[in-house]
PDB file of N, CA and C in Angstrom:
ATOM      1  N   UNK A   1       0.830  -1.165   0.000  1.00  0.00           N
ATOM      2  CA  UNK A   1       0.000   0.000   0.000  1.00  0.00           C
ATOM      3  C   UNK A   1       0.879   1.234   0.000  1.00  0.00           C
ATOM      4  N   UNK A   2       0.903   2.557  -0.950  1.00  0.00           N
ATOM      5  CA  UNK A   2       1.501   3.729  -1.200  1.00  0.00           C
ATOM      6  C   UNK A   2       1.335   3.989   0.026  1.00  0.00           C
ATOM      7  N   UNK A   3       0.417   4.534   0.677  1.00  0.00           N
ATOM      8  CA  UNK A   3       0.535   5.350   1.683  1.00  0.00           C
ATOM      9  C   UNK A   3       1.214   5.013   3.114  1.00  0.00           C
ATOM     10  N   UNK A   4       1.380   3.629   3.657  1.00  0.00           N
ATOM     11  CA  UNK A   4       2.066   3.038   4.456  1.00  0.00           C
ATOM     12  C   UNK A   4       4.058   2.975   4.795  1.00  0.00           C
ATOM     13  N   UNK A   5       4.344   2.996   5.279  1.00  0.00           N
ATOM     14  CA  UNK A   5       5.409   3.465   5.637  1.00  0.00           C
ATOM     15  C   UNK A   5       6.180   2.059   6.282  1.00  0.00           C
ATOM     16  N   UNK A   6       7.973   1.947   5.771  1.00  0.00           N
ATOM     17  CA  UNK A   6       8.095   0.285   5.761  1.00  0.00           C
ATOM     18  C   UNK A   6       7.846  -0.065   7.156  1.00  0.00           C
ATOM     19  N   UNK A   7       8.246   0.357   8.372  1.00  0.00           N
ATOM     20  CA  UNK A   7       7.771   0.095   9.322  1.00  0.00           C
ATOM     21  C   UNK A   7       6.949  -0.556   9.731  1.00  0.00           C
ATOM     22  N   UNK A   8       5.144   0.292   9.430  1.00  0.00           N
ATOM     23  CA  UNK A   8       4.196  -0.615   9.241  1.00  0.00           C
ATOM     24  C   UNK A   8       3.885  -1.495   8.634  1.00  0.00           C
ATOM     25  N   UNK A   9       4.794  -1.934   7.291  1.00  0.00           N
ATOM     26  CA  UNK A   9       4.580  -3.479   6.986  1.00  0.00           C
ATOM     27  C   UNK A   9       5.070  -4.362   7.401  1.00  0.00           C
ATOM     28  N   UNK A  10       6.063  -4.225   8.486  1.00  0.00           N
ATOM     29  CA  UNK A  10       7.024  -5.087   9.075  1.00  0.00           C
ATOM     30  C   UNK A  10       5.815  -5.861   9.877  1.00  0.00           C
ATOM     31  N   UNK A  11       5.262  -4.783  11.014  1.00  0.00           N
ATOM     32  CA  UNK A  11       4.588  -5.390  11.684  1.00  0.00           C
ATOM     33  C   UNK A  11       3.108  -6.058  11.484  1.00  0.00           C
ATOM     34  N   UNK A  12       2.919  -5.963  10.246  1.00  0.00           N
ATOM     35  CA  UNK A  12       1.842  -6.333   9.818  1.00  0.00           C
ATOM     36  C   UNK A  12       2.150  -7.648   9.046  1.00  0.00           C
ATOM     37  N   UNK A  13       3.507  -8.032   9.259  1.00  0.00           N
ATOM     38  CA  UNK A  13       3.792  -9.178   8.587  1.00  0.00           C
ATOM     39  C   UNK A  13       3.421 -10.688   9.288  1.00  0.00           C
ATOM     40  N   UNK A  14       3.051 -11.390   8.645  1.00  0.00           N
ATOM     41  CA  UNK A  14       2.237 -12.592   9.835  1.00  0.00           C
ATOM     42  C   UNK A  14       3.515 -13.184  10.118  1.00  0.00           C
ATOM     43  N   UNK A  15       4.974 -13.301   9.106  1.00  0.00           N
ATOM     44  CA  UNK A  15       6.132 -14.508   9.313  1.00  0.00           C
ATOM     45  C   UNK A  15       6.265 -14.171  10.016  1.00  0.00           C
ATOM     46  N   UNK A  16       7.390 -15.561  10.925  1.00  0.00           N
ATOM     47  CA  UNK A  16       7.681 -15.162  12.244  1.00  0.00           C
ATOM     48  C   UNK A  16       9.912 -15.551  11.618  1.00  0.00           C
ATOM     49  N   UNK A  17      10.625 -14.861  11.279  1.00  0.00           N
ATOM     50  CA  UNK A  17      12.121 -15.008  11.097  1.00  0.00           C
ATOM     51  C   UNK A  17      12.304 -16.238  12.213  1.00  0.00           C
ATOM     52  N   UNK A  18      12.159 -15.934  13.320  1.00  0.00           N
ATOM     53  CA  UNK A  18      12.576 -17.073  14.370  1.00  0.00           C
ATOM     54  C   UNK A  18      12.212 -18.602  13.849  1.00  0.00           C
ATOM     55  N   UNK A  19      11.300 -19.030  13.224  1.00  0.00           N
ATOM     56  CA  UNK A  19      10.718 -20.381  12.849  1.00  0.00           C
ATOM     57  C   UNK A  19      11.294 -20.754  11.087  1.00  0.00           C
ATOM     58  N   UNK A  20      11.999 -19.697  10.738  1.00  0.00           N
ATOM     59  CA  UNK A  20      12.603 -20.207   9.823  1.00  0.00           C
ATOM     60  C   UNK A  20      13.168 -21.220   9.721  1.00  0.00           C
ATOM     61  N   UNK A  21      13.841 -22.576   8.949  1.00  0.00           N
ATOM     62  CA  UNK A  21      14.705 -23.565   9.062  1.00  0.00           C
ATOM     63  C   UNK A  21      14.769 -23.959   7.714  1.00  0.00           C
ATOM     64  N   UNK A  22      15.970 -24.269   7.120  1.00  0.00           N
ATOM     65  CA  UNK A  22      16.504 -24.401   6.066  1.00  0.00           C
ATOM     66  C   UNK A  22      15.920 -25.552   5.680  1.00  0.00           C
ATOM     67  N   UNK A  23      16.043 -26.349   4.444  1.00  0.00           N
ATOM     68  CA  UNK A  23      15.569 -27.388   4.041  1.00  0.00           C
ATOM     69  C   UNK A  23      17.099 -28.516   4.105  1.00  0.00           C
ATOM     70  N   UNK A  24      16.380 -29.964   4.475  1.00  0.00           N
ATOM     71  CA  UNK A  24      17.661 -30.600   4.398  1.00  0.00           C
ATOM     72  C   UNK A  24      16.554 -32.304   3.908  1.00  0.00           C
ATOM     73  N   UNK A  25      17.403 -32.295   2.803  1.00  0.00           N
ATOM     74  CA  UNK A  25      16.641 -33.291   1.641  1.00  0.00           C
ATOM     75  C   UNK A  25      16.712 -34.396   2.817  1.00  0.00           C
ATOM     76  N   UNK A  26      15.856 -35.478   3.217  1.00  0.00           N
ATOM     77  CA  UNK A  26      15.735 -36.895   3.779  1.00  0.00           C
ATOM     78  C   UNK A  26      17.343 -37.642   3.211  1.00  0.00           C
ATOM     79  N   UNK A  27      17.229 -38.392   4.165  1.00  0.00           N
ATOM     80  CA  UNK A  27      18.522 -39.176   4.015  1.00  0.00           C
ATOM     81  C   UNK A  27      17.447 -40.619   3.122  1.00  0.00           C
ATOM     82  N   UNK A  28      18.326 -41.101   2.051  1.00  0.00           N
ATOM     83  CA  UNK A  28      18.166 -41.974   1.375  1.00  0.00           C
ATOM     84  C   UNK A  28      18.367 -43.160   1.734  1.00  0.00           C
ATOM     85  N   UNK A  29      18.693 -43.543   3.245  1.00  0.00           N
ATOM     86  CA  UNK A  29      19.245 -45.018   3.423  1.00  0.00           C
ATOM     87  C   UNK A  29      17.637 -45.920   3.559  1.00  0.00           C
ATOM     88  N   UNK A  30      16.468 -44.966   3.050  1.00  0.00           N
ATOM     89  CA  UNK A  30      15.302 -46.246   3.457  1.00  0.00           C
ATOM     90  C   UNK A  30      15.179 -46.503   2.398  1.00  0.00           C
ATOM     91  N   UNK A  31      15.230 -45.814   1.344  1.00  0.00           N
ATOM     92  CA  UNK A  31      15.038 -46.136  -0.022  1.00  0.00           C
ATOM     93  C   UNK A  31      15.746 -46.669  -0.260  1.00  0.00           C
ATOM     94  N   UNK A  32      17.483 -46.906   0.078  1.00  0.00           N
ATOM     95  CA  UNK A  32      17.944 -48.117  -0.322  1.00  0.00           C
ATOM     96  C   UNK A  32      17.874 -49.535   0.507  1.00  0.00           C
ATOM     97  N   UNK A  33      17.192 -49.599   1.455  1.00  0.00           N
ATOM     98  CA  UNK A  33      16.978 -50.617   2.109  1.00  0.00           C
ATOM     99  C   UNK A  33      15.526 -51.216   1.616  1.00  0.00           C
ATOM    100  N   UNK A  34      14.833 -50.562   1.237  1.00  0.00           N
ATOM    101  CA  UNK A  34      13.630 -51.324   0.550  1.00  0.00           C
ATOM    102  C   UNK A  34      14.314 -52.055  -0.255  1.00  0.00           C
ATOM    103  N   UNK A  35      14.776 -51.271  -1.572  1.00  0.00           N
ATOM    104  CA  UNK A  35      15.566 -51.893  -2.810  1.00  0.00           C
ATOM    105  C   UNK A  35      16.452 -52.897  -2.462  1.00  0.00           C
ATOM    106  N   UNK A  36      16.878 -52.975  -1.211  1.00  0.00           N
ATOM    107  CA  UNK A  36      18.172 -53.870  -1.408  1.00  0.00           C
ATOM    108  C   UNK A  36      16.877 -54.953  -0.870  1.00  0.00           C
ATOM    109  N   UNK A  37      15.672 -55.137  -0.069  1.00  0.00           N
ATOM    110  CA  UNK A  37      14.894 -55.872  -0.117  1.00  0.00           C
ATOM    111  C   UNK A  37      14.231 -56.504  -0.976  1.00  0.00           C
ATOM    112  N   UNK A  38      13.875 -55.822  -1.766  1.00  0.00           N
ATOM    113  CA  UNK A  38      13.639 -56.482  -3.237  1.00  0.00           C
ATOM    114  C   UNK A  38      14.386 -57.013  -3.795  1.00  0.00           C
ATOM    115  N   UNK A  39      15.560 -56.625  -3.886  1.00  0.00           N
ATOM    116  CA  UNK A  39      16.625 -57.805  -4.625  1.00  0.00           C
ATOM    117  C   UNK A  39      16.753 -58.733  -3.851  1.00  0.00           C
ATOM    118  N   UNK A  40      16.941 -59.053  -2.426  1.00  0.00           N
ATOM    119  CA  UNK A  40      16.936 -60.528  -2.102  1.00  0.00           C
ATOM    120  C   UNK A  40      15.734 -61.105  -2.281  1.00  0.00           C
ATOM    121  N   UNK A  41      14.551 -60.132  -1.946  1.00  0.00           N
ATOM    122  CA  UNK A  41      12.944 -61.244  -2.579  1.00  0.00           C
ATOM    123  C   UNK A  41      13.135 -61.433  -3.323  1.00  0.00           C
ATOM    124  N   UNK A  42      13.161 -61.008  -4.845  1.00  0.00           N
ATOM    125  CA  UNK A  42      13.394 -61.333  -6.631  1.00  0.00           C
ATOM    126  C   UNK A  42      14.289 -62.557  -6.173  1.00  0.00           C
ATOM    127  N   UNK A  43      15.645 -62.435  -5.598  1.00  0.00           N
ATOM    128  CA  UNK A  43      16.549 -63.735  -6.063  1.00  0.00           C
ATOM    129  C   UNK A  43      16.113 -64.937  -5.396  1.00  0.00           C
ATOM    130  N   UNK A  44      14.897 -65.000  -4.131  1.00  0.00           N
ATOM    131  CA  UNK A  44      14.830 -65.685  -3.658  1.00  0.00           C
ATOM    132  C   UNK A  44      13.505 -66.963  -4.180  1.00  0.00           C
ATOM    133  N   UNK A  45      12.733 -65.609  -4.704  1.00  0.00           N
ATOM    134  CA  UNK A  45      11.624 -66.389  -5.710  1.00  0.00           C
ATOM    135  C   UNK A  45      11.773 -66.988  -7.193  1.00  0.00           C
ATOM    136  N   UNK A  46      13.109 -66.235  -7.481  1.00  0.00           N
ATOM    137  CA  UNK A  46      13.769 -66.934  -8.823  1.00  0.00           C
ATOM    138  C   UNK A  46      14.384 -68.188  -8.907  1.00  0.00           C
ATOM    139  N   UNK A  47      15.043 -68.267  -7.057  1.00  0.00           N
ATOM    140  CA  UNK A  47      15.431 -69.482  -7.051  1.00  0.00           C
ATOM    141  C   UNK A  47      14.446 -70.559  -7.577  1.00  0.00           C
ATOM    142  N   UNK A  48      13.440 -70.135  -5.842  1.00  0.00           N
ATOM    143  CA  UNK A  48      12.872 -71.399  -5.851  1.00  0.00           C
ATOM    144  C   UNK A  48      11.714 -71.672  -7.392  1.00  0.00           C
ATOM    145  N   UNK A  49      11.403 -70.526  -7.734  1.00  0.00           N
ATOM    146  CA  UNK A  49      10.710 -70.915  -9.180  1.00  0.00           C
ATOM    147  C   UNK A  49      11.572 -71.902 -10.247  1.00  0.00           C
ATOM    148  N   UNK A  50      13.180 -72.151 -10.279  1.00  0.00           N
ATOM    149  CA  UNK A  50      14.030 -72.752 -10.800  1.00  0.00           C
ATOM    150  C   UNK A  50      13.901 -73.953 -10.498  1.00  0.00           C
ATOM    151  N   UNK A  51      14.470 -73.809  -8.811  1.00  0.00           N
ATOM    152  CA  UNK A  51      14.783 -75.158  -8.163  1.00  0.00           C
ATOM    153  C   UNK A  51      13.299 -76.121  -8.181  1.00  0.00           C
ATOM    154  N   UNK A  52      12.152 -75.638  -7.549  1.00  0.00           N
ATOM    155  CA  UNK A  52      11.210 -76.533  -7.324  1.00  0.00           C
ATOM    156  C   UNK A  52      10.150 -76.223  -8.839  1.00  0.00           C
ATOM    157  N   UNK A  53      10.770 -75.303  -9.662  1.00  0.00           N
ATOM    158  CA  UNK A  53       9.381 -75.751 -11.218  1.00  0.00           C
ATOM    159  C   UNK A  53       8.156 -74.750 -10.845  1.00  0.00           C
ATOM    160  N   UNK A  54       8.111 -73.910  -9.896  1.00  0.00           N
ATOM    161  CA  UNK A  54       6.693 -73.100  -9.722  1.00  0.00           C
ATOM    162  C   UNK A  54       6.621 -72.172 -10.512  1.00  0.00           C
ATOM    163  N   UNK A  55       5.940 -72.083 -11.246  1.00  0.00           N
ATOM    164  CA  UNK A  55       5.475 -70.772 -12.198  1.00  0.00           C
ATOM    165  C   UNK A  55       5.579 -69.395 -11.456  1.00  0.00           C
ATOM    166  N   UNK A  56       4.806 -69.303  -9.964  1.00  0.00           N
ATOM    167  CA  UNK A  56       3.865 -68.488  -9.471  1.00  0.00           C
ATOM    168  C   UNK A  56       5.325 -67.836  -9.299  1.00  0.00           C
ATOM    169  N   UNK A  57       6.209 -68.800  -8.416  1.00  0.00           N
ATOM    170  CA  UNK A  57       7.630 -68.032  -7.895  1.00  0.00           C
ATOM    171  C   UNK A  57       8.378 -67.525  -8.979  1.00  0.00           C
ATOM    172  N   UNK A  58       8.896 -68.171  -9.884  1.00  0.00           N
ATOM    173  CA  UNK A  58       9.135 -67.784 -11.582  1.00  0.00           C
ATOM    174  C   UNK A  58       8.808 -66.223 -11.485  1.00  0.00           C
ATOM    175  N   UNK A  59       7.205 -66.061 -11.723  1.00  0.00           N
ATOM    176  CA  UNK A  59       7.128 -64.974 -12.117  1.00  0.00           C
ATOM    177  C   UNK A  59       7.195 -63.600 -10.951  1.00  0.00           C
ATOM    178  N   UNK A  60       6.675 -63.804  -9.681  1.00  0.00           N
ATOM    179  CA  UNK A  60       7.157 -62.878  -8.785  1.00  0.00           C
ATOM    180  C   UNK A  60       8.703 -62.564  -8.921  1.00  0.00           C
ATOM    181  N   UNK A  61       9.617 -63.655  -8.847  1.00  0.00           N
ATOM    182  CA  UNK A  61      10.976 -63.576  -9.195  1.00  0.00           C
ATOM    183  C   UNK A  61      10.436 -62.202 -10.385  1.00  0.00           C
ATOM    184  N   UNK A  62      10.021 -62.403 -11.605  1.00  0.00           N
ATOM    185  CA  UNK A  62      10.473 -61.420 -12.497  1.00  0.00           C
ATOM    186  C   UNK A  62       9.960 -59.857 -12.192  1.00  0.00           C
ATOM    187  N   UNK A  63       8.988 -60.451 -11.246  1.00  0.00           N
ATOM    188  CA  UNK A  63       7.689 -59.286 -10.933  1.00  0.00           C
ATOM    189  C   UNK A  63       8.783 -58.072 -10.010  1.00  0.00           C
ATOM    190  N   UNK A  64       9.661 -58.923  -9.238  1.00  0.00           N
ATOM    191  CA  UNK A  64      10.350 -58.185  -8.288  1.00  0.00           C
ATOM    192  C   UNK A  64      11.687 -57.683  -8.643  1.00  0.00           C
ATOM    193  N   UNK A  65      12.469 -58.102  -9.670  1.00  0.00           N
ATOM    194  CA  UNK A  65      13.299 -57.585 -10.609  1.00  0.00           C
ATOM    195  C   UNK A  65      12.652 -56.561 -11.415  1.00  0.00           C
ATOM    196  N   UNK A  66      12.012 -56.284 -11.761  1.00  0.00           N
ATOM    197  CA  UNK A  66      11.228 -55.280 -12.245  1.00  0.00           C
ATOM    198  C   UNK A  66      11.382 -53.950 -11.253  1.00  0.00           C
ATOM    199  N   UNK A  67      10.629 -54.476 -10.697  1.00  0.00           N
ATOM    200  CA  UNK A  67      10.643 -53.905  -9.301  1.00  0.00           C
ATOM    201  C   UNK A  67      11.657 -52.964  -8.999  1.00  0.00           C
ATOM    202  N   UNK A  68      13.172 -53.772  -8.932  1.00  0.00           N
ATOM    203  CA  UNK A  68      14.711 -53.125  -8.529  1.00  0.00           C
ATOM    204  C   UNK A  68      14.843 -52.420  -9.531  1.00  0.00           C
ATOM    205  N   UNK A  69      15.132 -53.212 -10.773  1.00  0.00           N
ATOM    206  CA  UNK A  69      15.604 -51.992 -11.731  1.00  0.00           C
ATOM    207  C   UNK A  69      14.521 -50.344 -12.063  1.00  0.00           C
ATOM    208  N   UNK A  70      13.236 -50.348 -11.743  1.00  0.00           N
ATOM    209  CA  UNK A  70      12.771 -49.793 -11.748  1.00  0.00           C
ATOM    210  C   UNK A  70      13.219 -48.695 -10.530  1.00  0.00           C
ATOM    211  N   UNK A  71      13.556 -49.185  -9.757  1.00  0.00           N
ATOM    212  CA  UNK A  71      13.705 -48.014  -8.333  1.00  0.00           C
ATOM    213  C   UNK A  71      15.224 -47.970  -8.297  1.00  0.00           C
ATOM    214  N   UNK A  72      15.848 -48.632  -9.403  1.00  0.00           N
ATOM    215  CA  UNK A  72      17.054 -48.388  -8.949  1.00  0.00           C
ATOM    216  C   UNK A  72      17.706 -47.053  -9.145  1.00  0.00           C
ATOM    217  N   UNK A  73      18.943 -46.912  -8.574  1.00  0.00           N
ATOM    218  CA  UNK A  73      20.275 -45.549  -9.038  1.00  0.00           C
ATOM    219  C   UNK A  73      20.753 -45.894  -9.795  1.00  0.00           C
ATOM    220  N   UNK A  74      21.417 -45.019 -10.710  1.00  0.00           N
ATOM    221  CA  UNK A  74      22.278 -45.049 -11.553  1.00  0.00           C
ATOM    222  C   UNK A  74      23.950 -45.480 -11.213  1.00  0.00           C
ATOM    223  N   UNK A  75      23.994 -45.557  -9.856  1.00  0.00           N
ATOM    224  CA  UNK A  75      25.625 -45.593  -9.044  1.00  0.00           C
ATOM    225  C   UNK A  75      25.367 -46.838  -8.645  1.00  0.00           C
ATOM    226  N   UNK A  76      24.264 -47.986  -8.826  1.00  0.00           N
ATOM    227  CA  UNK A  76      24.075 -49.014  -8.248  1.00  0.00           C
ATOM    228  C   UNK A  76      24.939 -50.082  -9.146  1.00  0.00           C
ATOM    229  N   UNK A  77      24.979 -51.332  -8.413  1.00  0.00           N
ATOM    230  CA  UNK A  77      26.183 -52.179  -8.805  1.00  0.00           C
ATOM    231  C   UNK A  77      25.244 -52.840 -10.264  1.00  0.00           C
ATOM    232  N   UNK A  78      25.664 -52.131 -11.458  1.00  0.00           N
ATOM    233  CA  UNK A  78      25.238 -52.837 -13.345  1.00  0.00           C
ATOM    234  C   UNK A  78      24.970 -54.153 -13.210  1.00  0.00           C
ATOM    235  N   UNK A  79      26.657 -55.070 -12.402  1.00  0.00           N
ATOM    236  CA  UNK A  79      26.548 -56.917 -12.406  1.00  0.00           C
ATOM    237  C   UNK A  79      25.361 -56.924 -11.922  1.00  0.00           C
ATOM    238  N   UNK A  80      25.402 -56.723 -10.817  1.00  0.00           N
ATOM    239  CA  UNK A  80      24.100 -57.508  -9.834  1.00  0.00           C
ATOM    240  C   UNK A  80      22.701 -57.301 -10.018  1.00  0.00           C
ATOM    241  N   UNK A  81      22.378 -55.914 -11.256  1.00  0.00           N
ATOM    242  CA  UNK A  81      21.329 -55.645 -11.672  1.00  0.00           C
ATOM    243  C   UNK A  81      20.947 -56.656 -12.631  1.00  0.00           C
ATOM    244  N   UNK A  82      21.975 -56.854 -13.319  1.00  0.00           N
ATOM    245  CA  UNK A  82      22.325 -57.582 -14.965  1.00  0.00           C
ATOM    246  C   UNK A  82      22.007 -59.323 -14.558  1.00  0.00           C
ATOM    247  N   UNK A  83      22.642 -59.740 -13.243  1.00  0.00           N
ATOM    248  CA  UNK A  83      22.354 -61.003 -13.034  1.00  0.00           C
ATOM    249  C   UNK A  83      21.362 -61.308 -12.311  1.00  0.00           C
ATOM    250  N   UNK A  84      20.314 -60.182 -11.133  1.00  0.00           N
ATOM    251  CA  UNK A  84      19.459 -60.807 -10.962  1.00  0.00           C
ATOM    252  C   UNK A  84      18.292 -60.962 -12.205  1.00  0.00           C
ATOM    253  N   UNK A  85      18.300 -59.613 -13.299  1.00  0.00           N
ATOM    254  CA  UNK A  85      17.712 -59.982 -13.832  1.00  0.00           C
ATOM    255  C   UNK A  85      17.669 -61.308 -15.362  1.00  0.00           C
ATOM    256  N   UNK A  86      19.011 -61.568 -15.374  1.00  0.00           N
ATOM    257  CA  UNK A  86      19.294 -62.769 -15.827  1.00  0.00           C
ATOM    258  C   UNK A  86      18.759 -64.107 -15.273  1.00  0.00           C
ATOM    259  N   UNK A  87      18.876 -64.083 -14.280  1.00  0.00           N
ATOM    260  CA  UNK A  87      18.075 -65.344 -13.504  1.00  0.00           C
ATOM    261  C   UNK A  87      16.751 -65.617 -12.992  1.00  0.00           C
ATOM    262  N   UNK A  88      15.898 -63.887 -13.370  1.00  0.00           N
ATOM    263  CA  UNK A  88      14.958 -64.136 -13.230  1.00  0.00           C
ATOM    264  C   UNK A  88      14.234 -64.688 -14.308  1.00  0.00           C
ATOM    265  N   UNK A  89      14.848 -64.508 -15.553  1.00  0.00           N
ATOM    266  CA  UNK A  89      14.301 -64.465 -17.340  1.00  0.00           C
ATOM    267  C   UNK A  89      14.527 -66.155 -17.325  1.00  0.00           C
ATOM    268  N   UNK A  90      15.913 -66.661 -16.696  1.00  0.00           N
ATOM    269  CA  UNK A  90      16.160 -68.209 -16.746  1.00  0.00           C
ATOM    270  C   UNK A  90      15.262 -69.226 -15.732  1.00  0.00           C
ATOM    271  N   UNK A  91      14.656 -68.205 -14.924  1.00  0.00           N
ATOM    272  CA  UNK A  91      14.223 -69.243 -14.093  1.00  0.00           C
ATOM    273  C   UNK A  91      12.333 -69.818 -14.969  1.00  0.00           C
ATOM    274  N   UNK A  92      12.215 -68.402 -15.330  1.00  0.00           N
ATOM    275  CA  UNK A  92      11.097 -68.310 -15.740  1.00  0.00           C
ATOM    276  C   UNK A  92      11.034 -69.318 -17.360  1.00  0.00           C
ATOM    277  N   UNK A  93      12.247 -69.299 -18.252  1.00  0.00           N
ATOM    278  CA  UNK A  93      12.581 -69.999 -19.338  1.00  0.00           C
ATOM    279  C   UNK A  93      12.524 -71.263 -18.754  1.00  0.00           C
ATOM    280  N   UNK A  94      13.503 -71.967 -17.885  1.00  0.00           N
ATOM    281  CA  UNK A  94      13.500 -73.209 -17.045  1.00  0.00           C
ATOM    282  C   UNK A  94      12.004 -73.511 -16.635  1.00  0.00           C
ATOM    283  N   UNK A  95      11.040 -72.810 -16.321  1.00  0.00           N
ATOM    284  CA  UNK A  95      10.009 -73.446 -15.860  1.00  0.00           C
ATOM    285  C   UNK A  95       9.063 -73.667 -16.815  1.00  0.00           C
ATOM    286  N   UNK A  96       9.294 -72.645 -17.517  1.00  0.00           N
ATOM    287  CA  UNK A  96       8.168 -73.362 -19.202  1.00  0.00           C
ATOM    288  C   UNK A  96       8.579 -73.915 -20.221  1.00  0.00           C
ATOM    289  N   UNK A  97       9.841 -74.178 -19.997  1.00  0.00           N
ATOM    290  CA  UNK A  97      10.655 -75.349 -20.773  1.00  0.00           C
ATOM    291  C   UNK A  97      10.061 -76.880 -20.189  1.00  0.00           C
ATOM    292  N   UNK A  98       9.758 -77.166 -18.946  1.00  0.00           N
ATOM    293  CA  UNK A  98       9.577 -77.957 -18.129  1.00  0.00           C
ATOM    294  C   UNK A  98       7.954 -78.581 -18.464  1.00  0.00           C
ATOM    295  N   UNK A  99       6.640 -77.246 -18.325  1.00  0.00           N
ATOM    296  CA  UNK A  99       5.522 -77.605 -18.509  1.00  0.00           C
ATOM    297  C   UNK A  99       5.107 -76.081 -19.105  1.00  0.00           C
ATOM    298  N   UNK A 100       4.657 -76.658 -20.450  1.00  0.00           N
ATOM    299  CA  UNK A 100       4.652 -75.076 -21.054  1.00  0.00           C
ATOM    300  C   UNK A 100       2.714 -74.817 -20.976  1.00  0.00           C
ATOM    301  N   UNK A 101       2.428 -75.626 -20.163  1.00  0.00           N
ATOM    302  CA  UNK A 101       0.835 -75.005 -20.074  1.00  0.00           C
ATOM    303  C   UNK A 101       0.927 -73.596 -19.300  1.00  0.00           C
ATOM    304  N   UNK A 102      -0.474 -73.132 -19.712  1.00  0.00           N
ATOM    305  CA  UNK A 102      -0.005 -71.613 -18.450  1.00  0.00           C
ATOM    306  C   UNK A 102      -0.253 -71.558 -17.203  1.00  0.00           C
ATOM    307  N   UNK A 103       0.023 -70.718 -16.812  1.00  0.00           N
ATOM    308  CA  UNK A 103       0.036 -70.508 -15.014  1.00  0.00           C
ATOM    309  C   UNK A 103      -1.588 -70.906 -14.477  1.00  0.00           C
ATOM    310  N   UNK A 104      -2.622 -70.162 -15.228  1.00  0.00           N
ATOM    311  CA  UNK A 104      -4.215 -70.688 -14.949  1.00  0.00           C
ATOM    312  C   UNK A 104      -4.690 -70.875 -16.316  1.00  0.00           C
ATOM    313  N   UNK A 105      -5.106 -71.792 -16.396  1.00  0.00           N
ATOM    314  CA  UNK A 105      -5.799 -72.471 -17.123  1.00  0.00           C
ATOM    315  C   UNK A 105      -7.478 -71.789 -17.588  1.00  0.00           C
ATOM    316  N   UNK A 106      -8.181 -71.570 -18.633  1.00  0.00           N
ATOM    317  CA  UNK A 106      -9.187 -70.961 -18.770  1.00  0.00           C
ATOM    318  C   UNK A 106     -10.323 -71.741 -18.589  1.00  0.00           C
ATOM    319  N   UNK A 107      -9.738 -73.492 -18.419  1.00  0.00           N
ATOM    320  CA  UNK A 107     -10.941 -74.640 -17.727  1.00  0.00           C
ATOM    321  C   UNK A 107     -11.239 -74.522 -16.766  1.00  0.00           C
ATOM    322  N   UNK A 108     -12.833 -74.540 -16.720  1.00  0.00           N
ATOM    323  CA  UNK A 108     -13.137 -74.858 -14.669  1.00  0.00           C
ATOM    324  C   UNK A 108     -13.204 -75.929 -14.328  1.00  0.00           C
TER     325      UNK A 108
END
């Protein structure tokens, strides 16, 4: 307002300077602890979709590799991206190599 004087806008100001506080981005160690959770689920359902022939595990295995590379960093370890998702593609190849009907059937 022209006619006001800076003074009076000071005090007419609702901020309070004292409650100021800088911004400080979250620390990232939960986000990598999910992710590093998902990669042992993925490798663990890839196994057993391999070892014991289950489709269902097979494909969570791939469901959860998905998963990692999707949430992953760019500074994250390439091998271990590259081989879980290698073993999830083999486990899933291995199991419909085995019985290539599908996972559900459209018979009741």
């Amino acid at each position: 307002m022209p006619g006001q004087s800076a003074s009076s806008n000071n005090t007419d100001d609702p901020r309070r300077p004292e409650k100021i506080r800088r911004y400080k981005a979250p620390s990232q160690t939960e986000a990598s602890g999910i992710s590093e959770h998902v990669n042992a689920v993925g490798m663990v359902f890839s196994l057993v979709g391999l070892l014991l022939r289950m489709k269902w595990a097979a494909w969570a295995g791939v469901y959860c590799t998905l998963i990692f590379i999707a949430n992953g960093k760019a500074a994250e370890d390439k091998k271990q991206t590259v081989s879980l998702f290698m073993l999830a593609m083999s486990s899933l190849v291995m199991v419909y190599m085995q019985n290539p009907s599908p996972l559900f059937s459209g018979h009741g």
